[in-house]
C-alpha atoms as a PDB file:
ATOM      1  CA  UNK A   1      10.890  13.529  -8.738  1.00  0.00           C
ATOM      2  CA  UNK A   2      12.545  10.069  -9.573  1.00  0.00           C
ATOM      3  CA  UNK A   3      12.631   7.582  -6.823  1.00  0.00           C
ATOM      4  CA  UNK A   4      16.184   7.574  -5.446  1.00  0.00           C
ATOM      5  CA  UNK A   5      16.920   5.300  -2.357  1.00  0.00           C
ATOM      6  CA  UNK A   6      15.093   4.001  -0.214  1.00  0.00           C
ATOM      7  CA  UNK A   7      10.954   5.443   0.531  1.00  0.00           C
ATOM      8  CA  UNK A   8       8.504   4.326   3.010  1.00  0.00           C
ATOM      9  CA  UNK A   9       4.885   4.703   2.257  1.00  0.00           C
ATOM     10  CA  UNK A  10       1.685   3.504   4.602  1.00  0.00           C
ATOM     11  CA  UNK A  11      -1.820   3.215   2.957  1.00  0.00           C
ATOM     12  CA  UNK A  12      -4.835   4.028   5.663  1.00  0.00           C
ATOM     13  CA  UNK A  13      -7.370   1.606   6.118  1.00  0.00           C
ATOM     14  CA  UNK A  14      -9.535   4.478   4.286  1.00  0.00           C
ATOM     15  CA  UNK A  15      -7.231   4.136   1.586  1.00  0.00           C
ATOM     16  CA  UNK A  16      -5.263   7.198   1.881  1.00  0.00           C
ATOM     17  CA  UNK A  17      -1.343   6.982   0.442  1.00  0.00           C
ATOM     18  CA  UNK A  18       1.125   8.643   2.570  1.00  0.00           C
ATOM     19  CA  UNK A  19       5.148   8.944   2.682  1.00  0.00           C
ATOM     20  CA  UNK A  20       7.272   8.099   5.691  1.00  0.00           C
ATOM     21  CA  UNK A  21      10.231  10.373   6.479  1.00  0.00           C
ATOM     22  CA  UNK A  22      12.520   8.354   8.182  1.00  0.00           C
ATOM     23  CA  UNK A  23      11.184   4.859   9.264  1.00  0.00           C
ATOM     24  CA  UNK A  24       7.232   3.031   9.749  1.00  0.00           C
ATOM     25  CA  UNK A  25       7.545   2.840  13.455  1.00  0.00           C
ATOM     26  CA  UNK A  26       9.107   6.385  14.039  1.00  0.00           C
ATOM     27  CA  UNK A  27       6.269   7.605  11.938  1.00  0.00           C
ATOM     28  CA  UNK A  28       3.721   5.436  14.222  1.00  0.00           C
ATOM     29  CA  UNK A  29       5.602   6.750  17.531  1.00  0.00           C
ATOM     30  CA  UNK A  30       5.661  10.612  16.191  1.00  0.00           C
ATOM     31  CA  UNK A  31       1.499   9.936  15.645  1.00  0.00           C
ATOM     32  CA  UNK A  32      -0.081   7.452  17.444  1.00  0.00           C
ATOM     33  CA  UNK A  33      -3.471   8.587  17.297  1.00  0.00           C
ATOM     34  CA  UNK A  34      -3.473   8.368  13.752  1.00  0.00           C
ATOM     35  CA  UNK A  35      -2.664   4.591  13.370  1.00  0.00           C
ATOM     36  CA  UNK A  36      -5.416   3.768  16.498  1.00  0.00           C
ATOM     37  CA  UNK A  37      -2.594   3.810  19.152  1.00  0.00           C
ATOM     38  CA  UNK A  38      -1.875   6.078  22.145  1.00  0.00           C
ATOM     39  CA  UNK A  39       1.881   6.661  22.899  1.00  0.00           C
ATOM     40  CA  UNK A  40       1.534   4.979  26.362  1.00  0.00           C
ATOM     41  CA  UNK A  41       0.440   1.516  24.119  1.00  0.00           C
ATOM     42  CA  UNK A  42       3.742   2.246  22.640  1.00  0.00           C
ATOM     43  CA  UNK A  43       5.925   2.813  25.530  1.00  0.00           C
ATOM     44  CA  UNK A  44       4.494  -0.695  27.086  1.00  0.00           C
ATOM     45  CA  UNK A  45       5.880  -2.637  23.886  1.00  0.00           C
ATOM     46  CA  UNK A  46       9.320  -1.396  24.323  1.00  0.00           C
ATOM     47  CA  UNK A  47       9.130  -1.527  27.879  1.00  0.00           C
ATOM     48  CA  UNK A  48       7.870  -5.439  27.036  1.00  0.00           C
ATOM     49  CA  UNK A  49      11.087  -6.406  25.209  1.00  0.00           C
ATOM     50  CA  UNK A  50      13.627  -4.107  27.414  1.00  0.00           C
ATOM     51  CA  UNK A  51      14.173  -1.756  23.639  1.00  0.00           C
ATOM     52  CA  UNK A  52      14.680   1.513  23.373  1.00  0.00           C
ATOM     53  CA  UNK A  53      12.023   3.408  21.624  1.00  0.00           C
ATOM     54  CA  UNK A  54      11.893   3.893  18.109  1.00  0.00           C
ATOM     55  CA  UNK A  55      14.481   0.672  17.962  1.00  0.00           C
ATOM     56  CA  UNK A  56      13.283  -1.829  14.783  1.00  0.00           C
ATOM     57  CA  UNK A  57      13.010  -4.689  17.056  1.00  0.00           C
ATOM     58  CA  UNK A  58      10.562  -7.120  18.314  1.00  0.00           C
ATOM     59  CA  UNK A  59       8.124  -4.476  20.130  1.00  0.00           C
ATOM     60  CA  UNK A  60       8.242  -2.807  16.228  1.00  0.00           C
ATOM     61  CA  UNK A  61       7.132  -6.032  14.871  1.00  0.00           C
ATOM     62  CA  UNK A  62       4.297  -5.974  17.439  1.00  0.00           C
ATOM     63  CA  UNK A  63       3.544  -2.661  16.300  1.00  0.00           C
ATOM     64  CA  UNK A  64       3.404  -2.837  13.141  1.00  0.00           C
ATOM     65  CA  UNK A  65       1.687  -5.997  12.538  1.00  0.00           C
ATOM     66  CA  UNK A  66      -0.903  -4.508  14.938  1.00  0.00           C
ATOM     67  CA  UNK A  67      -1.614  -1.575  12.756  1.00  0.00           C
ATOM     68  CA  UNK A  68      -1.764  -3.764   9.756  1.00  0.00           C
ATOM     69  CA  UNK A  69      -4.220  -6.219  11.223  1.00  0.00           C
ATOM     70  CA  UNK A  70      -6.374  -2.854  11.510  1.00  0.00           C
ATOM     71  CA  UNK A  71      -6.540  -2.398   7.817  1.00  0.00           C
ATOM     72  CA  UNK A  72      -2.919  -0.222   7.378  1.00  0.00           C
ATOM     73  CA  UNK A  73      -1.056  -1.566   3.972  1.00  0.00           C
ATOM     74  CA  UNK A  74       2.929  -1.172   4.469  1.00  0.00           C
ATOM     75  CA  UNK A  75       5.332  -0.485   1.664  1.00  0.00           C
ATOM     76  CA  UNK A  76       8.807  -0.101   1.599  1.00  0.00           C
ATOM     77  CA  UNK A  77      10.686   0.377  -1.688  1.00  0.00           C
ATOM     78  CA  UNK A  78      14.247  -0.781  -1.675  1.00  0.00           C
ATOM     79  CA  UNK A  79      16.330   0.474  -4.553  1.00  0.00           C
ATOM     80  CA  UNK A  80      16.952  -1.668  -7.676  1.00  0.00           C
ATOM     81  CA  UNK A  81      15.490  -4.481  -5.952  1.00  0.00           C
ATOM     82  CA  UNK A  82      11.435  -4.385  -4.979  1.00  0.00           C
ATOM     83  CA  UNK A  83       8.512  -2.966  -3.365  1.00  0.00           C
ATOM     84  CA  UNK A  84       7.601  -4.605  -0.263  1.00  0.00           C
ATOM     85  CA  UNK A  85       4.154  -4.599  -0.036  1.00  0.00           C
ATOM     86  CA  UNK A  86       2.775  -6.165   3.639  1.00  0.00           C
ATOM     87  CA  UNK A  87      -0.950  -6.455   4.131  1.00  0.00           C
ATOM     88  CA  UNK A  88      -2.880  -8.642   6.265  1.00  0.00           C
ATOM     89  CA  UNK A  89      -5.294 -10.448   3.338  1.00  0.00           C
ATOM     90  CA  UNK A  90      -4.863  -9.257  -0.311  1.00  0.00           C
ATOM     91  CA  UNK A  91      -8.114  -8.965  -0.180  1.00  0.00           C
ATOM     92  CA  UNK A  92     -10.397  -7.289  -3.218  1.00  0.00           C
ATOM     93  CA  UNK A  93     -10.111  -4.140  -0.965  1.00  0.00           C
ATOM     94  CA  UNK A  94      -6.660  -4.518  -0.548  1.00  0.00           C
ATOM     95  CA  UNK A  95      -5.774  -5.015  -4.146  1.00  0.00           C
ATOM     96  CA  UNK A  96      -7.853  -1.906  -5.299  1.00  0.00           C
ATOM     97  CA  UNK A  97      -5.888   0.728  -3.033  1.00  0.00           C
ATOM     98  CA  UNK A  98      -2.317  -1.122  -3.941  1.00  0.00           C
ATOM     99  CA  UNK A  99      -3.632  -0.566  -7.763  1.00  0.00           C
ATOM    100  CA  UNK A 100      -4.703   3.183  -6.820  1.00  0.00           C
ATOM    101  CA  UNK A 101      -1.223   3.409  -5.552  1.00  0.00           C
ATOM    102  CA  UNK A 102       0.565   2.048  -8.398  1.00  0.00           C
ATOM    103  CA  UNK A 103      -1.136   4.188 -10.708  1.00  0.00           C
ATOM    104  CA  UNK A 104      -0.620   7.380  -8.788  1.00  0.00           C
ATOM    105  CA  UNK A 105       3.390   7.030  -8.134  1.00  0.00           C
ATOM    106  CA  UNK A 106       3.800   5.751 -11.594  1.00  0.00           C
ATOM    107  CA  UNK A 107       2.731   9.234 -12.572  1.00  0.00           C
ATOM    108  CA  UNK A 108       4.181  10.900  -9.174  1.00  0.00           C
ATOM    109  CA  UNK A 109       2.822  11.668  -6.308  1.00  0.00           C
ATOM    110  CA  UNK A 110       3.494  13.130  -2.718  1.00  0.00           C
ATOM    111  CA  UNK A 111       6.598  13.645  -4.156  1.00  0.00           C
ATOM    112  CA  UNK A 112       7.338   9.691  -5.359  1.00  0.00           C
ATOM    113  CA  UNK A 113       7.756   8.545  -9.107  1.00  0.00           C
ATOM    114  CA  UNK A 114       8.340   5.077 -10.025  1.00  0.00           C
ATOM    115  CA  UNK A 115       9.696   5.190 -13.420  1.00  0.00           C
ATOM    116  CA  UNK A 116      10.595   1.359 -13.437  1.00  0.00           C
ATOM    117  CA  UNK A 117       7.171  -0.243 -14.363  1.00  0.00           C
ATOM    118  CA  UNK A 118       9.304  -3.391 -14.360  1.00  0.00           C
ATOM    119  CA  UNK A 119      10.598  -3.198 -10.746  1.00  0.00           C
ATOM    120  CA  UNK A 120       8.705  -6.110  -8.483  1.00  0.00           C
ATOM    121  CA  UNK A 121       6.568  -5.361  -5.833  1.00  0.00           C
ATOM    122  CA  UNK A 122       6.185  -8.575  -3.820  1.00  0.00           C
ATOM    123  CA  UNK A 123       2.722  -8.760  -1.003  1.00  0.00           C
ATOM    124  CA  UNK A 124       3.502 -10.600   2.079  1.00  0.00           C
ATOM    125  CA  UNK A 125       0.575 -11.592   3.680  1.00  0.00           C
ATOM    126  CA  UNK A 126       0.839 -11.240   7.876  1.00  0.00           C
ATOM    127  CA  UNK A 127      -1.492 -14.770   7.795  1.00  0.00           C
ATOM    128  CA  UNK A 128       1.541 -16.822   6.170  1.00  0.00           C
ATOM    129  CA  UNK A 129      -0.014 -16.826   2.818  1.00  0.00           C
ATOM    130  CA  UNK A 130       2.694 -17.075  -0.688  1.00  0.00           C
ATOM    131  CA  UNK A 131       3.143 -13.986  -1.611  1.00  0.00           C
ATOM    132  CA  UNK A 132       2.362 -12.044  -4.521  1.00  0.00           C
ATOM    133  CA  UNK A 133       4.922 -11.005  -7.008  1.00  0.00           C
ATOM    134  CA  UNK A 134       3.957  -8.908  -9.507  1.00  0.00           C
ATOM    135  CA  UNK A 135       5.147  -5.688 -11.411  1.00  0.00           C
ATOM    136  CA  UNK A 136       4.264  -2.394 -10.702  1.00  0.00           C
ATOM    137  CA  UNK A 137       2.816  -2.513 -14.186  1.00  0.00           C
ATOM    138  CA  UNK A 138       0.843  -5.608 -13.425  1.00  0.00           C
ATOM    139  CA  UNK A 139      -0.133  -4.043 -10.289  1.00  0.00           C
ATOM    140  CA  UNK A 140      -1.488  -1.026 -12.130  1.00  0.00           C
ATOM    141  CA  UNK A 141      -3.547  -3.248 -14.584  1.00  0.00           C
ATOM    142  CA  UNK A 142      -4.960  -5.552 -12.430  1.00  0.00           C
ATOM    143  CA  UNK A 143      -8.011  -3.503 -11.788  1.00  0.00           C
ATOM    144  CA  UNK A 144     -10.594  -4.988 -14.456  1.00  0.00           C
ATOM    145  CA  UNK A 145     -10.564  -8.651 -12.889  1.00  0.00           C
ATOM    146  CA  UNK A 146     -11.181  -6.852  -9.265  1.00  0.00           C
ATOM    147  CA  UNK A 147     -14.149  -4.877 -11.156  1.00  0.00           C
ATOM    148  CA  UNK A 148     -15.607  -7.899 -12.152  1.00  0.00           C
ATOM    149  CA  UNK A 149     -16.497  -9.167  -8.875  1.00  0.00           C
ATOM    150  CA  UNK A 150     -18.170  -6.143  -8.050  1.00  0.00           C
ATOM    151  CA  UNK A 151     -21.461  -5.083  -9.820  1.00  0.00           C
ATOM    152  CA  UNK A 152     -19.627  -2.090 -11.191  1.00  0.00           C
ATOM    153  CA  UNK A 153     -19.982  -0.962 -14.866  1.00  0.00           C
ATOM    154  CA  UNK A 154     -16.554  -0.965 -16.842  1.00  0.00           C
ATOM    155  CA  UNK A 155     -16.383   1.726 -19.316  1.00  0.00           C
ATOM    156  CA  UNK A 156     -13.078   1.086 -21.390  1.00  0.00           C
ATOM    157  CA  UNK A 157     -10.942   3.338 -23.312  1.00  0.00           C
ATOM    158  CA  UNK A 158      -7.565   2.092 -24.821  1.00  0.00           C
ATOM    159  CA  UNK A 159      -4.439   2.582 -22.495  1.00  0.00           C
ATOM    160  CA  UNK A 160      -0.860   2.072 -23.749  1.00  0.00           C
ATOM    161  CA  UNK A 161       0.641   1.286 -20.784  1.00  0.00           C
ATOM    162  CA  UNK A 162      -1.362  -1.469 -19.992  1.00  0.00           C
ATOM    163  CA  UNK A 163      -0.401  -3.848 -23.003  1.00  0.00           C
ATOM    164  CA  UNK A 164      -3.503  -3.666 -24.489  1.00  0.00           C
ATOM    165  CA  UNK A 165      -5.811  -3.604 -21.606  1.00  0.00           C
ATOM    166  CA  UNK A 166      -8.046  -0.458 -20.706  1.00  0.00           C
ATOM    167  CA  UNK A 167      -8.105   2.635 -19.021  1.00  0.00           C
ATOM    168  CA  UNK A 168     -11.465   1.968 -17.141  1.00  0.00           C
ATOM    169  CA  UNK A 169     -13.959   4.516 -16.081  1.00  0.00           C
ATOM    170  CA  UNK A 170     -16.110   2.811 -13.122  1.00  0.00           C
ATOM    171  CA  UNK A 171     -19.916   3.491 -13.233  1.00  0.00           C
ATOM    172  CA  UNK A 172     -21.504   1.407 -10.155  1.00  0.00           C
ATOM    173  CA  UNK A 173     -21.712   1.172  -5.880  1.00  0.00           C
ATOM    174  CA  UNK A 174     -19.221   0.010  -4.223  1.00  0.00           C
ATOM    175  CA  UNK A 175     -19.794   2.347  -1.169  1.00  0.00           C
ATOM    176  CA  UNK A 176     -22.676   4.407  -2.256  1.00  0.00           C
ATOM    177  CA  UNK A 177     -22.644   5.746  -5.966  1.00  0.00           C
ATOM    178  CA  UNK A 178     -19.275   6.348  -7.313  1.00  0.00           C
ATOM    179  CA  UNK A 179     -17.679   7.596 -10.542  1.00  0.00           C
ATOM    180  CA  UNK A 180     -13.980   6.832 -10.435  1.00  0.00           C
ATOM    181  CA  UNK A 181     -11.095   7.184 -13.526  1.00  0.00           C
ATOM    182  CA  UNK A 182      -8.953   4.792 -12.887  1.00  0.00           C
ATOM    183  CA  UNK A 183      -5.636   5.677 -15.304  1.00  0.00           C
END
């Protein structure tokens, strides 16, 4: 289905995408264990800054930028304006599971399609770094100067949507042998 409103979306430091049903933190608070926390952690952050829990505060900041220094990717898309991508580096890493992403909700997934290949997603860097503004198009072609960098045969086929660029099918080891379409 077409994006409409707002969606929240983490990316695990594995590189798995999934949705958030209401906000980040109350998604972090209803599963701790999964983002390397225990609830108690939690509790002592709110109890820190006198919040109630679950409140988008300061002890959420703490939170969250925790999690992300761990490897988590944030994204928030806010309608007819952006993406907001946070990440701790934009590192190589980083940049291939943001393009994964972009090419998988361009096409839907978990429910999420970005039909607006135009809409900006901007990365904020948690280390102060300018962040990156791109398109979610741009974001989905971006992969061949990553590849580069890598040791990883590029086998191209023509793509359309990415203004001449290629649909690349990776030959190489990134983590052990891998074949991988990227489309």
């Amino acid at each position: 289905m077409a994006i409409k409103g707002t969606i929240g979306m983490f990316i695990s430091p594995e590189g798995q995408i999934c949705t958030v049903q209401t906000s980040h933190i109350d998604a972090v608070i209803k599963s701790p264990v999964t983002f390397g926390l225990t609830s108690e952690e939690i509790q002592k952050q709110y109890d820190k800054y006198s919040e109630p829990l679950g409140l988008e505060g300061k002890a959420r900041e703490v939170l969250l930028r925790r999690i992300i220094k761990n490897g988590w990717i944030r994204l928030r898309r806010y309608p007819n304006r952006q993406w907001s991508i946070t990440v701790n580096h934009y590192s190589d890493r980083n940049r291939e599971f943001i393009t994964d992403w972009a090419i998988r909700i361009t096409k839907g997934y978990l429910g999420v399609k970005e039909e607006d290949l135009y809409m900006p997603a901007v990365v904020t860097q948690l280390g102060g770094a300018s962040p990156v503004i791109k398109t979610i198009e741009e974001m989905c072609c971006q992969g061949s100067a990553l590849l580069s960098r890598t040791g990883v045969t590029v086998i191209e086929q023509f793509n359309p949507r990415c203004k001449g660029r290629s649909e690349q099918y990776l030959v190489g080891v990134l983590k052990g042998p891998m074949i991988r379409q990227l489309k």
